[in-house]
N, C-alpha and C. Protein backbone atom coordinates (compact mmCIF):
# COMPACT_ATOMS: atom_id res chain seq x y z
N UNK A 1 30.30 -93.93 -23.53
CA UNK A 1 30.88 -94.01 -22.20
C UNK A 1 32.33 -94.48 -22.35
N UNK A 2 33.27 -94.15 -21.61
CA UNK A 2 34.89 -94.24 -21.83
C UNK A 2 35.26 -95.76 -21.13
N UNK A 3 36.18 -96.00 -21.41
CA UNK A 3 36.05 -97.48 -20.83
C UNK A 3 37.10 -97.13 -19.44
N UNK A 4 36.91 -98.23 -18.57
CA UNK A 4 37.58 -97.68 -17.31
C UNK A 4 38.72 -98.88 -17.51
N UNK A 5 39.63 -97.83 -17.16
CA UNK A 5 41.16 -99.33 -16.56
C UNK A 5 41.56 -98.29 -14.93
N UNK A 6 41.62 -99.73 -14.18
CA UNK A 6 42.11 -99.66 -13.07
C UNK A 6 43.04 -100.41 -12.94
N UNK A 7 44.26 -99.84 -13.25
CA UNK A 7 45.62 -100.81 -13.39
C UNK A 7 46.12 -101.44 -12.21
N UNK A 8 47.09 -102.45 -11.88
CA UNK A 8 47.14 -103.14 -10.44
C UNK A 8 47.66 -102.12 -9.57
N UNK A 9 48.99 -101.21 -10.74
CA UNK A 9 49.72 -100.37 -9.20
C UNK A 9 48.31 -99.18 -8.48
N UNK A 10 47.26 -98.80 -9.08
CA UNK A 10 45.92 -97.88 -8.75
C UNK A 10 45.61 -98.58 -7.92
N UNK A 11 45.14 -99.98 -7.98
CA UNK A 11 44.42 -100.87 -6.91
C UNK A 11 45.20 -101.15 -6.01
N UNK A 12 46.17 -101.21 -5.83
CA UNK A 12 47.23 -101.66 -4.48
C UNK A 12 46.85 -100.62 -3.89
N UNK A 13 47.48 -99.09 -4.31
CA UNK A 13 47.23 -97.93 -3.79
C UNK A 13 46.28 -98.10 -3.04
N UNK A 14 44.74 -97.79 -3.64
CA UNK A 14 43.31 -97.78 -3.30
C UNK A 14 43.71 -98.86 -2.10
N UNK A 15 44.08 -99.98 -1.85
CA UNK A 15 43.80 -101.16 -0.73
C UNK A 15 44.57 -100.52 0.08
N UNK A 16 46.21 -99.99 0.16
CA UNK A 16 46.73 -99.85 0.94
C UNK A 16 46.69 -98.69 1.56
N UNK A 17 46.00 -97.41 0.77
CA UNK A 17 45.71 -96.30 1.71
C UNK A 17 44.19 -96.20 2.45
N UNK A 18 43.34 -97.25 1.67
CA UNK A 18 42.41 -97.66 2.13
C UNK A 18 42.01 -98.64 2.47
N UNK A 19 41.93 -99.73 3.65
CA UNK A 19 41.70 -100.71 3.43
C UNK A 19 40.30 -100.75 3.85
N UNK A 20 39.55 -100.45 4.34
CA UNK A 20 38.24 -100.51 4.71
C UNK A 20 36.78 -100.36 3.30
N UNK A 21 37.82 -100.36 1.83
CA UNK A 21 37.23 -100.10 0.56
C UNK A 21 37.27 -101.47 0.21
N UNK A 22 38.28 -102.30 0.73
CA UNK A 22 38.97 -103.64 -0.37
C UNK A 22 38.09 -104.35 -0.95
N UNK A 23 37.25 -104.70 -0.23
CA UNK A 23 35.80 -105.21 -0.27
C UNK A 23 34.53 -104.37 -1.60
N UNK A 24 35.42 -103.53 -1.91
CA UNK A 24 34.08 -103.03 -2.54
C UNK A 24 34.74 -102.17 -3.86
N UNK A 25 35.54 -102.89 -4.46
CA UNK A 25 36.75 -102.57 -5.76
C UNK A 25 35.83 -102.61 -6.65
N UNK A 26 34.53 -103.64 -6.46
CA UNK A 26 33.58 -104.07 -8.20
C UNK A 26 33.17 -102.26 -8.21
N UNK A 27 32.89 -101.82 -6.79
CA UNK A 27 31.67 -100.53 -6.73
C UNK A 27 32.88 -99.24 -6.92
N UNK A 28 33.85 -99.42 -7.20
CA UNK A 28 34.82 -98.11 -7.71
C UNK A 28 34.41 -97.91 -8.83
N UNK A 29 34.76 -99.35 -9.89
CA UNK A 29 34.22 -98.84 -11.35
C UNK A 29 33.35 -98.99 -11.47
N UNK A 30 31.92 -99.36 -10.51
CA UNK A 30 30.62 -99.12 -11.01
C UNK A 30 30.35 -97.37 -10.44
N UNK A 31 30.98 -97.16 -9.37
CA UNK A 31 30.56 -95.55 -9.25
C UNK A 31 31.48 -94.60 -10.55
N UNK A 32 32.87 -94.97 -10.89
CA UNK A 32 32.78 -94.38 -12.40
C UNK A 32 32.43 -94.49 -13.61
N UNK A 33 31.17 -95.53 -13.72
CA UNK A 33 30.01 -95.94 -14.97
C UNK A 33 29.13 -95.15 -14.54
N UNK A 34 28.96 -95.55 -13.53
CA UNK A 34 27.13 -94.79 -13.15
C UNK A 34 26.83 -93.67 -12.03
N UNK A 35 28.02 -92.47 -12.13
CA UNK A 35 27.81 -91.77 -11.03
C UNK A 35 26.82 -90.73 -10.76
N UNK A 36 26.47 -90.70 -9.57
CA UNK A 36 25.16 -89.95 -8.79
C UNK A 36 25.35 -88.21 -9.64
N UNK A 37 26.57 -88.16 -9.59
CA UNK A 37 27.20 -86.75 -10.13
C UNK A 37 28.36 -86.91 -10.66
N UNK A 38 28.78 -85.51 -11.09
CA UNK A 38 30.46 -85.38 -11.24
C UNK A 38 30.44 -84.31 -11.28
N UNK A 39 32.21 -84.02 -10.71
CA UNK A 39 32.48 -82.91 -10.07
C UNK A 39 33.58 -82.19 -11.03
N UNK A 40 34.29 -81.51 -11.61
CA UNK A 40 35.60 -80.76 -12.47
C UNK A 40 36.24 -80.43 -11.24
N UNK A 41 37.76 -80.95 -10.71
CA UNK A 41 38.27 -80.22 -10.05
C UNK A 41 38.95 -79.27 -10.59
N UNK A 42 39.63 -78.91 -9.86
CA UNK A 42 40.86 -77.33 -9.80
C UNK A 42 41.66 -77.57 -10.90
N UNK A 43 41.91 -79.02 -11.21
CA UNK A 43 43.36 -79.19 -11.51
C UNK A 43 43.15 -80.23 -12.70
N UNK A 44 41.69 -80.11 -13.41
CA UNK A 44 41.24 -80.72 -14.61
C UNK A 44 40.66 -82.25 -14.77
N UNK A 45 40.87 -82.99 -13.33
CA UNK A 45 40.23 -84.24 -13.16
C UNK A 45 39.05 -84.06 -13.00
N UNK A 46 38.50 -85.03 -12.85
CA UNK A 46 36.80 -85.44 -12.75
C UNK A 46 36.92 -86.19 -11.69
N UNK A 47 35.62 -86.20 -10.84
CA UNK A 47 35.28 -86.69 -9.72
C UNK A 47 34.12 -87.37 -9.29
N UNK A 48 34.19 -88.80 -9.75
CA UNK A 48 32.64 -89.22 -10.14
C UNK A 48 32.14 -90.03 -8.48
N UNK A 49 30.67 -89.30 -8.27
CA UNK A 49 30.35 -89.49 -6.87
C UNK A 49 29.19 -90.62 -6.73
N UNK A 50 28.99 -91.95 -6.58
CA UNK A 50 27.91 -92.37 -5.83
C UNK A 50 27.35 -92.62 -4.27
N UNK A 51 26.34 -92.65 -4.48
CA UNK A 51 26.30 -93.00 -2.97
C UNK A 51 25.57 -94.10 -2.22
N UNK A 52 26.19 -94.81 -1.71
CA UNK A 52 26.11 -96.01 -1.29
C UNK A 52 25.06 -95.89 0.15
N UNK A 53 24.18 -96.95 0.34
CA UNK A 53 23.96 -96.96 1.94
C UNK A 53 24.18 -98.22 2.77
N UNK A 54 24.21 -99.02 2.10
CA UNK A 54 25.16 -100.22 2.40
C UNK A 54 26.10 -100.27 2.18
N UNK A 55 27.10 -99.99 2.90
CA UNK A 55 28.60 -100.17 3.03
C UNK A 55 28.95 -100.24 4.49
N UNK A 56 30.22 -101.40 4.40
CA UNK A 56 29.97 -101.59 5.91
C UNK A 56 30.68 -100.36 7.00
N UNK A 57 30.99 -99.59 6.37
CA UNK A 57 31.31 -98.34 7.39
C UNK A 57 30.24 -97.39 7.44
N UNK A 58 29.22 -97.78 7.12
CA UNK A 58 27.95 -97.27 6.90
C UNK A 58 27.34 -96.23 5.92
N UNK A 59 26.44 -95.39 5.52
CA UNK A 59 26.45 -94.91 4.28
C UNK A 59 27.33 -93.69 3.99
N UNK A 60 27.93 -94.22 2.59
CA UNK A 60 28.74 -93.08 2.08
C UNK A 60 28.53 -92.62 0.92
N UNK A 61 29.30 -91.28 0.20
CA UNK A 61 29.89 -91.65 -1.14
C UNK A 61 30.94 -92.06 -1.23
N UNK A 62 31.08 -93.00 -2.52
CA UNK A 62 32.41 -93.28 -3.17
C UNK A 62 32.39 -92.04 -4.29
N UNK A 63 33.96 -91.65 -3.95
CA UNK A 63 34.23 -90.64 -5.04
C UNK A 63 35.54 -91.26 -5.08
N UNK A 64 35.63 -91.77 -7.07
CA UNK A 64 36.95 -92.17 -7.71
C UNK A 64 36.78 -90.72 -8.33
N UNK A 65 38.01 -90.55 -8.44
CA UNK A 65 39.05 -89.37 -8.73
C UNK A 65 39.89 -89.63 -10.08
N UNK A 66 39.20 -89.32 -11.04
CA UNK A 66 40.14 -89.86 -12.75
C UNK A 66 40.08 -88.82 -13.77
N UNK A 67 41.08 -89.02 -14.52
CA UNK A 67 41.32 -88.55 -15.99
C UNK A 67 40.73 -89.04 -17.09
N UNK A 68 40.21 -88.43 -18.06
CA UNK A 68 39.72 -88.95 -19.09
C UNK A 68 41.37 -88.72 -20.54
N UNK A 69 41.62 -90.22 -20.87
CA UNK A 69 42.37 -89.60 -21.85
C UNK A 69 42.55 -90.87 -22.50
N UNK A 70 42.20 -90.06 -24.08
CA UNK A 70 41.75 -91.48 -25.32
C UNK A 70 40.71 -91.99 -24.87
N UNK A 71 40.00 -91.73 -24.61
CA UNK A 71 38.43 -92.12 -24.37
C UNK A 71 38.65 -93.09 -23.73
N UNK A 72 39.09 -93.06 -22.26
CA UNK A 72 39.64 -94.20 -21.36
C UNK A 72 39.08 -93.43 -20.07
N UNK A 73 38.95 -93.76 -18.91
CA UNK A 73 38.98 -93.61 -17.51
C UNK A 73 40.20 -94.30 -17.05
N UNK A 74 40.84 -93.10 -16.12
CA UNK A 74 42.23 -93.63 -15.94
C UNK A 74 42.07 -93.37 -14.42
N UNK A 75 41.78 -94.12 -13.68
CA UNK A 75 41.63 -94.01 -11.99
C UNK A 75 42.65 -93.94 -11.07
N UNK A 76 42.15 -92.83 -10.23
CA UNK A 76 43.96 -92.60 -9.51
C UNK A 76 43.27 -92.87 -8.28
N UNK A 77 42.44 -91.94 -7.60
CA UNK A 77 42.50 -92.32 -5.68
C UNK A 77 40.39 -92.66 -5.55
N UNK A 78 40.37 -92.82 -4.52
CA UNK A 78 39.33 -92.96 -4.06
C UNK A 78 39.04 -92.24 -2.65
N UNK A 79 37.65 -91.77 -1.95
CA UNK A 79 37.84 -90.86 -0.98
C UNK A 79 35.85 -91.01 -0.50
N UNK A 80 35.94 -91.31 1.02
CA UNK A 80 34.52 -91.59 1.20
C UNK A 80 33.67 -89.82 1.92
N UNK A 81 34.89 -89.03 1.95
CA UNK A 81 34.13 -88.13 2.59
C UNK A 81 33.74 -86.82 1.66
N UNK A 82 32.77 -86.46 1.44
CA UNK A 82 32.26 -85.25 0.23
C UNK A 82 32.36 -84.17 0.55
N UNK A 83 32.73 -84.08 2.08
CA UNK A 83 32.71 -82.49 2.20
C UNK A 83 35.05 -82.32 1.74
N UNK A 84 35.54 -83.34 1.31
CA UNK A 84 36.69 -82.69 0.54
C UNK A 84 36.76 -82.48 -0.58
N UNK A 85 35.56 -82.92 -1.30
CA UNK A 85 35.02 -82.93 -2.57
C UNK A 85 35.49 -81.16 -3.16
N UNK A 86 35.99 -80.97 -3.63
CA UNK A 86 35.89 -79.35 -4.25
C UNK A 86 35.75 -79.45 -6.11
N UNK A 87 35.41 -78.34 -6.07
CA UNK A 87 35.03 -78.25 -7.90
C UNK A 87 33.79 -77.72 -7.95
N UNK A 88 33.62 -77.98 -9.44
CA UNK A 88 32.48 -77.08 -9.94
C UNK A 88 31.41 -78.42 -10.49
N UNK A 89 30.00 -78.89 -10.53
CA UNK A 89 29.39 -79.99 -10.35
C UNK A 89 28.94 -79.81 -11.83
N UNK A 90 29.28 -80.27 -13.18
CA UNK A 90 29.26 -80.29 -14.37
C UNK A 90 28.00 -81.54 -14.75
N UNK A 91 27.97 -82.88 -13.93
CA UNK A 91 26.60 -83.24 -14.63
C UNK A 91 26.02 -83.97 -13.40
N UNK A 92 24.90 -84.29 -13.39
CA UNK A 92 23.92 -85.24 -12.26
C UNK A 92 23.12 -85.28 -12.93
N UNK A 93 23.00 -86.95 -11.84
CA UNK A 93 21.95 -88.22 -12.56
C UNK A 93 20.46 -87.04 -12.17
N UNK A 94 19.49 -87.15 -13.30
CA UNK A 94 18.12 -87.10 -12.93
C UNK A 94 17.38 -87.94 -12.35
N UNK A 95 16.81 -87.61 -11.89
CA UNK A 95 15.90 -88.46 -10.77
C UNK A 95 14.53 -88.95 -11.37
């Protein structure tokens, strides 16, 4: 598994275009450790999806949006709604 860095200027981002996430920064890099799925976008990122039902905007997915490079997770945005989700769905958790 790649190790994740979420550098401060990523997390400001994440708070300031989102603030209704701030609260729930531990569950960014736990949804890119342990995601429900992942997605390949258009444009060669990965899109790792969990889904939460406790959250206080009520149940969502978290989808962090990252690069893999040097066997790193390099996290850029975050996004609670799946139908902007696009790509092709390359792996999911078994049940």
């Amino acid at each position: 598994m790649p190790k994740i860095k979420l550098p401060k200027r990523t997390l400001d981002h994440i708070i300031t275009r989102h603030p209704e996430v701030a609260a729930y920064i531990h569950r960014i890099v736990e949804a890119a450790q342990d995601p429900d799925l992942v997605i390949k976008g258009l444009r060669g990122e990965l899109k790792a999806l969990k889904f939460y039902t406790n959250l206080h905007i009520g149940p969502k997915y978290l989808v962090v949006i990252y690069r893999e490079v040097h066997r790193e997770k390099l996290l850029n945005c975050l996004t609670s709604s799946i139908a902007k989700v696009k790509g092709e769905i390359i792996w999911k958790k078994s049940l």
